[in-house]
N, C-alpha and C. Protein backbone atom coordinates (compact mmCIF):
# COMPACT_ATOMS: atom_id res chain seq x y z
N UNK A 1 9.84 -1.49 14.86
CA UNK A 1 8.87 -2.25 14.12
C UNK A 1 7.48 -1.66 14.38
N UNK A 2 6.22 -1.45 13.52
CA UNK A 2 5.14 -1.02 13.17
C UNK A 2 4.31 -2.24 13.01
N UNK A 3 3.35 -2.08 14.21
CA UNK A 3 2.46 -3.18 14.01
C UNK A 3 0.96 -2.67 13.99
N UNK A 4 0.16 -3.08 13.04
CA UNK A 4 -1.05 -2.77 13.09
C UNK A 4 -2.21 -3.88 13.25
N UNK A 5 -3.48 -3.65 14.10
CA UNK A 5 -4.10 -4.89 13.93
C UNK A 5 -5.58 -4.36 13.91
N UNK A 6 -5.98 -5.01 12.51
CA UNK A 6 -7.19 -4.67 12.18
C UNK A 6 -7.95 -5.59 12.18
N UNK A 7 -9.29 -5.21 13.37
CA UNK A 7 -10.24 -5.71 13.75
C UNK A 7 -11.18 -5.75 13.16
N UNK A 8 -12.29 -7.04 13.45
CA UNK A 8 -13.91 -6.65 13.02
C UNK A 8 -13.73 -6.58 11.27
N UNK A 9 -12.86 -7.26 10.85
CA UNK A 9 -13.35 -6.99 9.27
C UNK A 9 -14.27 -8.20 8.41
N UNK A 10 -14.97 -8.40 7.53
CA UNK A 10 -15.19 -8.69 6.24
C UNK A 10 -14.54 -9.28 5.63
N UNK A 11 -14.47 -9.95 4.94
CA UNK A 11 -13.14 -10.13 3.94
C UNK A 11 -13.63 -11.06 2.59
N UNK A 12 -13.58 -10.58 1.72
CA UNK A 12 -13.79 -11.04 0.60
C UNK A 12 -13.20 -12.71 -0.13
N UNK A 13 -13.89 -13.33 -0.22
CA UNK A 13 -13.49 -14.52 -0.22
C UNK A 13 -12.84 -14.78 -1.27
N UNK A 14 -12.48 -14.15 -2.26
CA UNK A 14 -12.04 -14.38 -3.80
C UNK A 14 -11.84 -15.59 -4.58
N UNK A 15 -13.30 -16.50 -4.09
CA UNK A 15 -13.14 -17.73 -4.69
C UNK A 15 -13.86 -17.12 -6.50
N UNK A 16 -13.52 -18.35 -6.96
CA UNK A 16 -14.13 -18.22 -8.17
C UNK A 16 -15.74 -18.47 -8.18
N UNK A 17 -16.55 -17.14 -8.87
CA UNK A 17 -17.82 -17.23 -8.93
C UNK A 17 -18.43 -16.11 -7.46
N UNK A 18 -17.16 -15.74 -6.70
CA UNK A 18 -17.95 -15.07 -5.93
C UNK A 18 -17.75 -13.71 -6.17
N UNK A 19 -18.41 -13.06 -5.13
CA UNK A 19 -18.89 -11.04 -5.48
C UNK A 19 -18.33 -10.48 -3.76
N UNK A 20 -18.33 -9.71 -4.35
CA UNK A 20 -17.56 -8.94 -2.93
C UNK A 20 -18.28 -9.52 -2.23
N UNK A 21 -19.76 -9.38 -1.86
CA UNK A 21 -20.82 -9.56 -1.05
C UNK A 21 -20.69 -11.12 -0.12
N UNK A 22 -19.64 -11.87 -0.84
CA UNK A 22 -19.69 -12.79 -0.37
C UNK A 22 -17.85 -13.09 0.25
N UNK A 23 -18.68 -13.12 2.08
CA UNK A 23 -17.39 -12.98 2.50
C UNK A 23 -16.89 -14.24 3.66
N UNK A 24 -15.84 -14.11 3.87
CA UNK A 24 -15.82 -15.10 5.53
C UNK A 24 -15.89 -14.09 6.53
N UNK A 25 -16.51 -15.25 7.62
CA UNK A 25 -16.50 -14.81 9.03
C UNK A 25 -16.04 -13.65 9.29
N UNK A 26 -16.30 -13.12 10.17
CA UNK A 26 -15.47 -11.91 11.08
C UNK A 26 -14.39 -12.22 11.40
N UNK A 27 -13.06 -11.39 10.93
CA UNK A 27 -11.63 -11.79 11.31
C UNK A 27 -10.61 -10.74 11.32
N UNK A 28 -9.57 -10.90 11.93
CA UNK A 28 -8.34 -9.85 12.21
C UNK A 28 -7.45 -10.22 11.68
N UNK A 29 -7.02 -8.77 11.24
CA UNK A 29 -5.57 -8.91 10.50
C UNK A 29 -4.33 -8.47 11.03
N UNK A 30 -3.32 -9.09 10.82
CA UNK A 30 -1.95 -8.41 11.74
C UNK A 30 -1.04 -7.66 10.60
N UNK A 31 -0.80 -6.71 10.73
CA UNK A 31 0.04 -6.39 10.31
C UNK A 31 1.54 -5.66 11.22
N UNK A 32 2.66 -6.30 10.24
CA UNK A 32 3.76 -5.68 10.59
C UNK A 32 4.67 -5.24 9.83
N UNK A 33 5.32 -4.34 10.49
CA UNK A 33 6.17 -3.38 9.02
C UNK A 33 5.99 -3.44 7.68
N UNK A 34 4.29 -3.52 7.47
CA UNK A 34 3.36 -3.52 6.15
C UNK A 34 3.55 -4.77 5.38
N UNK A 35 3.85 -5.58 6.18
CA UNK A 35 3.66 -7.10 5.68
C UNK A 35 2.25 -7.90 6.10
N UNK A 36 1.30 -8.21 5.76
CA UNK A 36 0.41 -9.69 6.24
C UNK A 36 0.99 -10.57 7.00
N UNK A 37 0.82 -10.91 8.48
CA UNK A 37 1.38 -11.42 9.03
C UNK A 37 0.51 -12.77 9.70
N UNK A 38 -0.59 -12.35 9.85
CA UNK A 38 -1.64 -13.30 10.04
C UNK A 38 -2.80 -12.77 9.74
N UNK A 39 -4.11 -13.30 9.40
CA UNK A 39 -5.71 -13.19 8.89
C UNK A 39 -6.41 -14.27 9.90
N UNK A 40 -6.66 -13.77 11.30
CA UNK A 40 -7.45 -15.09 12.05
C UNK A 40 -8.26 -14.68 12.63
N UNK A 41 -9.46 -14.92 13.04
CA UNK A 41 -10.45 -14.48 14.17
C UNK A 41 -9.87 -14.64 15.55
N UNK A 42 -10.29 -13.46 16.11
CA UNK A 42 -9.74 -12.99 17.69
C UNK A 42 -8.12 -13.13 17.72
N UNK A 43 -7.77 -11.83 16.90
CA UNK A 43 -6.04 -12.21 17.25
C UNK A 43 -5.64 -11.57 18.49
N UNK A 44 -6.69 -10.83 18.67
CA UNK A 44 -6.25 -9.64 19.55
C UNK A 44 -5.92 -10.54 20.75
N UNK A 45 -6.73 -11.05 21.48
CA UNK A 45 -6.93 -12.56 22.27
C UNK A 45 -5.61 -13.38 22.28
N UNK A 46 -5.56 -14.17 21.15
CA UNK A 46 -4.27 -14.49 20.41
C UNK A 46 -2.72 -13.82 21.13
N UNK A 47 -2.70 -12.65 20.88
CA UNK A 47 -1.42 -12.13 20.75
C UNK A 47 -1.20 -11.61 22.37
N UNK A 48 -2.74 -11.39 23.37
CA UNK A 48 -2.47 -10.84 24.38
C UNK A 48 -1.91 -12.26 25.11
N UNK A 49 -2.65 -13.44 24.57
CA UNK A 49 -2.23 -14.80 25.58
C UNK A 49 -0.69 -15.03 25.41
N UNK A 50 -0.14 -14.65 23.95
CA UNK A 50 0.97 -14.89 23.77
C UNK A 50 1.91 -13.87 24.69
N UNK A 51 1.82 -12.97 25.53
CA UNK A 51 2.80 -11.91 25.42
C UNK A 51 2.57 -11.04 25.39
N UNK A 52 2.20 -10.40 24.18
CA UNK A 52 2.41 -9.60 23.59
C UNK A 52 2.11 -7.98 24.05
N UNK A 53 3.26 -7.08 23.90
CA UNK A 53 2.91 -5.74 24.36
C UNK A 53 1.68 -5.21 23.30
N UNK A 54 0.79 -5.18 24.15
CA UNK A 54 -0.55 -4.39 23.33
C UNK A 54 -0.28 -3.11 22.89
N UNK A 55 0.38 -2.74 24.49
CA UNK A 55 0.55 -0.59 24.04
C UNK A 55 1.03 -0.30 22.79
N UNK A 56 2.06 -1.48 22.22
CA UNK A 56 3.04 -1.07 21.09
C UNK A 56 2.03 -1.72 19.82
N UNK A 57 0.91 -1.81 20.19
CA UNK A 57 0.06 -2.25 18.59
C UNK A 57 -1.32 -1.56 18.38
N UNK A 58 -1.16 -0.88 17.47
CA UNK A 58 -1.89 0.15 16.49
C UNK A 58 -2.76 -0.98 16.40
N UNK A 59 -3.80 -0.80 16.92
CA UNK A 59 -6.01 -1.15 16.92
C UNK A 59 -6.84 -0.37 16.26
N UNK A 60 -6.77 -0.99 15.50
CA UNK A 60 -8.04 -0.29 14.03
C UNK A 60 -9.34 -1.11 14.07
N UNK A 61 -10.49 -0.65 14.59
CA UNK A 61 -11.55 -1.11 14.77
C UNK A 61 -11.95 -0.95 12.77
N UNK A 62 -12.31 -1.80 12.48
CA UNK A 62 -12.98 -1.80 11.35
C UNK A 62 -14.78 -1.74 11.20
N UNK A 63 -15.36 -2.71 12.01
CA UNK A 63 -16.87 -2.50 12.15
C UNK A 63 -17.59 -3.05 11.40
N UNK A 64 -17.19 -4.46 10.88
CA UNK A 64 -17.27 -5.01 10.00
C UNK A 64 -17.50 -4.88 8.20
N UNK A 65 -16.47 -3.86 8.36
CA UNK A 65 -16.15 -3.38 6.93
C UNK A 65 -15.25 -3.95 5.78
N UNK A 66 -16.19 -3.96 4.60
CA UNK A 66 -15.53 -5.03 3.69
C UNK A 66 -14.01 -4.89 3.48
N UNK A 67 -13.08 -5.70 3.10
CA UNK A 67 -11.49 -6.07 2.80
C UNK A 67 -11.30 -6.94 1.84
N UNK A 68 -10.77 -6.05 0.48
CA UNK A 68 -10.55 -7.00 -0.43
C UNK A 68 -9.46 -6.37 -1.70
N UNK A 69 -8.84 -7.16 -2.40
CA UNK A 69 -7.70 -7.00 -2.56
C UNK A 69 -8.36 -5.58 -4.01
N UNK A 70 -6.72 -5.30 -3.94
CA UNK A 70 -6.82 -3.99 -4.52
C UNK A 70 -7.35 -4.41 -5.83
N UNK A 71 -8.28 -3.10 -6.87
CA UNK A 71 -8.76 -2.62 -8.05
C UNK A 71 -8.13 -2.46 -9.02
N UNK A 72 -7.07 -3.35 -9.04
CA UNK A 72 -5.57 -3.27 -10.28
C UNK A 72 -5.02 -4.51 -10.19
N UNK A 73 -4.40 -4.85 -11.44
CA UNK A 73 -3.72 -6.11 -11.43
C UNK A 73 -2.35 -5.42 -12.18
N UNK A 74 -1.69 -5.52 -10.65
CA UNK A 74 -0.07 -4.70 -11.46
C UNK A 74 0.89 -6.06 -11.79
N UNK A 75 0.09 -7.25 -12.18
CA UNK A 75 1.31 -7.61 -13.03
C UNK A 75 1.31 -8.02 -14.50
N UNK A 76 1.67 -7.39 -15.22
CA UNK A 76 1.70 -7.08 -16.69
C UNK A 76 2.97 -6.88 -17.17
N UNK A 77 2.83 -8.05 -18.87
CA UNK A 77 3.85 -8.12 -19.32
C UNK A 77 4.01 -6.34 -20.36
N UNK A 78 5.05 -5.97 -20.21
CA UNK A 78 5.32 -4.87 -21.34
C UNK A 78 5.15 -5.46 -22.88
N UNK A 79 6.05 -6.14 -22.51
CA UNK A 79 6.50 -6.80 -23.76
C UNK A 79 5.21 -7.55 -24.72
N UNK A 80 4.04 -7.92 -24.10
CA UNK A 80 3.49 -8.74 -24.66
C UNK A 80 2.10 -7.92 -25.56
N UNK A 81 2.34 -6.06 -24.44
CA UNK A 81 1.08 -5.29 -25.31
C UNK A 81 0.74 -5.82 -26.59
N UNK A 82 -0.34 -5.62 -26.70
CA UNK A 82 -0.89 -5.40 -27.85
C UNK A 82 -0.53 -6.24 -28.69
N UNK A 83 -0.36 -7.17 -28.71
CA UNK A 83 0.28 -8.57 -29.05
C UNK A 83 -0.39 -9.21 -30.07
N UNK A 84 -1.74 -9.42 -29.37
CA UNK A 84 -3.16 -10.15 -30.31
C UNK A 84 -3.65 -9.60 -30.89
N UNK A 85 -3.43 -7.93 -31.51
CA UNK A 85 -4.26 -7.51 -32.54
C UNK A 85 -3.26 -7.56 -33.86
N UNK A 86 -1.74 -8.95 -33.74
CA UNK A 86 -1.57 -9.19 -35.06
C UNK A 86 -2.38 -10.36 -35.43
N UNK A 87 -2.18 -11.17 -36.32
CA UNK A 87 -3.18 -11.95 -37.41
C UNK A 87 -2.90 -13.49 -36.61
N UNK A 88 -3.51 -14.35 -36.32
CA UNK A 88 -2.98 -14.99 -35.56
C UNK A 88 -2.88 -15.23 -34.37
N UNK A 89 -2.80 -14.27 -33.70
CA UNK A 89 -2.44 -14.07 -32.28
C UNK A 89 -3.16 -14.42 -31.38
N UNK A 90 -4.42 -14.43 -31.53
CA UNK A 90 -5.64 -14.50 -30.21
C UNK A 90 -5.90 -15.58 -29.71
N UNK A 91 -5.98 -15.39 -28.45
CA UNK A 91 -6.18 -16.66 -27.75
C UNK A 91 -7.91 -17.13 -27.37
N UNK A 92 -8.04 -17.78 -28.45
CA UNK A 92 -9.61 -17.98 -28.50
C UNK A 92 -10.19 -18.49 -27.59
N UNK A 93 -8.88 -19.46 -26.91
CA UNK A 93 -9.79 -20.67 -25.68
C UNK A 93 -9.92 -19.51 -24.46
N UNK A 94 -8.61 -18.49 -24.09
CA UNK A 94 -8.40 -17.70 -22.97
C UNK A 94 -7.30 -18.65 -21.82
N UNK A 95 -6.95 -19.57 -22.51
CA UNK A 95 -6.09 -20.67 -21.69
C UNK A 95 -4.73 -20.11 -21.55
N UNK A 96 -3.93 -20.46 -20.47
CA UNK A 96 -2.52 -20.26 -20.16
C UNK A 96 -1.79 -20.65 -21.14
N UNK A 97 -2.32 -21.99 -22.01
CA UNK A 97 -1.38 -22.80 -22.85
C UNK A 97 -1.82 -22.58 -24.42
N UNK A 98 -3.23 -22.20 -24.68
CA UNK A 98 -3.05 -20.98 -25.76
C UNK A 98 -2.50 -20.14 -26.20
N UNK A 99 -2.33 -18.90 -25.14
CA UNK A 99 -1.80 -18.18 -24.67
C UNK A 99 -0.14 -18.17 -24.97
N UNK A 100 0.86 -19.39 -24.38
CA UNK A 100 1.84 -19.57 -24.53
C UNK A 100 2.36 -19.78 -25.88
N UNK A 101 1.44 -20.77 -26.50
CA UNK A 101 1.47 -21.07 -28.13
C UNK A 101 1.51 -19.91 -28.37
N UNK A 102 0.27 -19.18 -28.95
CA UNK A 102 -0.01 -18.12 -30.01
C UNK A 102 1.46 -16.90 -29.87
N UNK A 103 1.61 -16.46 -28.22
CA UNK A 103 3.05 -15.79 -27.98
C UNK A 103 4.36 -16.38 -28.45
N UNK A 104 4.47 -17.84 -28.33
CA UNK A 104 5.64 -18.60 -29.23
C UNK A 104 5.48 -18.09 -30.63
N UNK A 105 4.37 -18.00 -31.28
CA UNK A 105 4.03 -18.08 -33.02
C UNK A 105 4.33 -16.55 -33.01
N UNK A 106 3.79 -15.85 -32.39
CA UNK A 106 3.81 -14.46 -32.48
C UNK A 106 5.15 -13.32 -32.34
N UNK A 107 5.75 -13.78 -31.70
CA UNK A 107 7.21 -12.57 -31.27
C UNK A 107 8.37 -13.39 -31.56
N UNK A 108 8.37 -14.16 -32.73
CA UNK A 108 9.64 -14.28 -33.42
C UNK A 108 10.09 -12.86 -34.70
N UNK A 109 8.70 -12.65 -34.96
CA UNK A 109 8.46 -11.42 -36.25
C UNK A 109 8.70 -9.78 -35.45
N UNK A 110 8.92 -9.64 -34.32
CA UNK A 110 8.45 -8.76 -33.33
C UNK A 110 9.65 -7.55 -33.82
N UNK A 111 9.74 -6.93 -33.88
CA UNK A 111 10.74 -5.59 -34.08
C UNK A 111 10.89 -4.90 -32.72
N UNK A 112 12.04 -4.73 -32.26
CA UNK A 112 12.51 -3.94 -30.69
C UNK A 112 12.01 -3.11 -30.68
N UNK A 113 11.84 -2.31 -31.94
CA UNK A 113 11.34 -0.99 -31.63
C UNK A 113 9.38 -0.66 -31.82
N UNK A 114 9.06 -1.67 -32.30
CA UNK A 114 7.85 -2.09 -32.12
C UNK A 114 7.31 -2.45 -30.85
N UNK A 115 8.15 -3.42 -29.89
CA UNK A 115 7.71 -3.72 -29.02
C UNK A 115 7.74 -2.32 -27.52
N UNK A 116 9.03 -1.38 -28.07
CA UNK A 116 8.82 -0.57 -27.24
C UNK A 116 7.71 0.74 -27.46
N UNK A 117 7.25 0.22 -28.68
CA UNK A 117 6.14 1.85 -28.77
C UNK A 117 4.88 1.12 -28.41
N UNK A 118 4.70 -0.34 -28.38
CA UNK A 118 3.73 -0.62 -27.73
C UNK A 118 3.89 -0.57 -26.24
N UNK A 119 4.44 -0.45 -25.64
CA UNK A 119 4.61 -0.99 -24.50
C UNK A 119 4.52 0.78 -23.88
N UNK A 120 5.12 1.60 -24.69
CA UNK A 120 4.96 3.03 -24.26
C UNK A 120 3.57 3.33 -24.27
N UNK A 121 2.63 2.92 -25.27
CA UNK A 121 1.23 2.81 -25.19
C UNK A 121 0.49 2.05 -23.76
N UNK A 122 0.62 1.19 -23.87
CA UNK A 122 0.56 0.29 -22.69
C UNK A 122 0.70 1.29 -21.25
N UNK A 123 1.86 1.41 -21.24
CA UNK A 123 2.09 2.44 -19.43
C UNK A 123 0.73 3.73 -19.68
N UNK A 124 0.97 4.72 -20.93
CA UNK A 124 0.07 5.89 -20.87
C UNK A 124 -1.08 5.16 -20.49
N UNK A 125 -1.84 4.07 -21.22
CA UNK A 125 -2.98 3.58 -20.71
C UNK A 125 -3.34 3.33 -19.26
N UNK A 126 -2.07 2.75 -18.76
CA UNK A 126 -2.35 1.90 -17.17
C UNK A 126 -2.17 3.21 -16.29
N UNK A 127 -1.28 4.63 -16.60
CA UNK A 127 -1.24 5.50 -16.43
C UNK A 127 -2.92 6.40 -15.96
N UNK A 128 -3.54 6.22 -17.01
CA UNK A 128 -4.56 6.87 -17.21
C UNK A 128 -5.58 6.55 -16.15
N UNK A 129 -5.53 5.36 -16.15
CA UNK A 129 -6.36 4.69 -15.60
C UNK A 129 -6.34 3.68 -14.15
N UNK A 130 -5.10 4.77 -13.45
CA UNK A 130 -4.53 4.59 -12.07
C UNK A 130 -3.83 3.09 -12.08
């Protein structure tokens, strides 16, 4: 098992309305076999009271350097590319339940092979653009 624990970070609060700039406290992260295992201030403390073999945990001083979730949102429907530039389609409010409607009204008319040349469009794009 691979444990890493990163110290001294930043961390981006990802409430709604905020900017990177706005973060919590100073706090540590655990990681193990590249899972999130805990996000708490002073784990190091933490894990030595518990037990824990230190020698066997990878200490990454950070220095209070920002942490915040990755520059991509990999979850995307294929199927739904390009969806709203038929007649109808757009979701004016931007709501989940707009959204669900207009896709109900929309991909009964849908052709398989339509949906896969959009969707081939779709990857080259997300492709392109890491």
């Amino acid at each position: 098992m691979s444990t890493q624990l990163f110290i001294n970070a930043h961390i981006a609060t990802g409430m709604p309305g905020s900017t990177a700039a706005e973060t919590a406290a100073i706090q540590d992260i655990l990681v193990e076999d590249g899972k999130f295992i805990s996000i708490a201030p002073h784990l190091k403390a933490t894990l030595e009271a518990q037990g824990k073999d230190m020698a066997s945990v990878e200490v990454v001083d950070l220095g209070g350097k920002l942490v915040c979730p990755p520059f991509c949102d990999t979850h995307l429907h294929l199927d739904y590319v390009f969806t709203a530039r038929k007649p109808g389609a757009v979701n004016e409010s931007g709501t989940l339940f707009e959204g669900i409607q207009r896709w109900s009204e929309t991909k009964a008319d849908l052709a398989v092979d339509e949906i896969k040349e959009r969707a081939k469009i779709g990857i080259a794009k997300e492709m392109r653009h890491g």
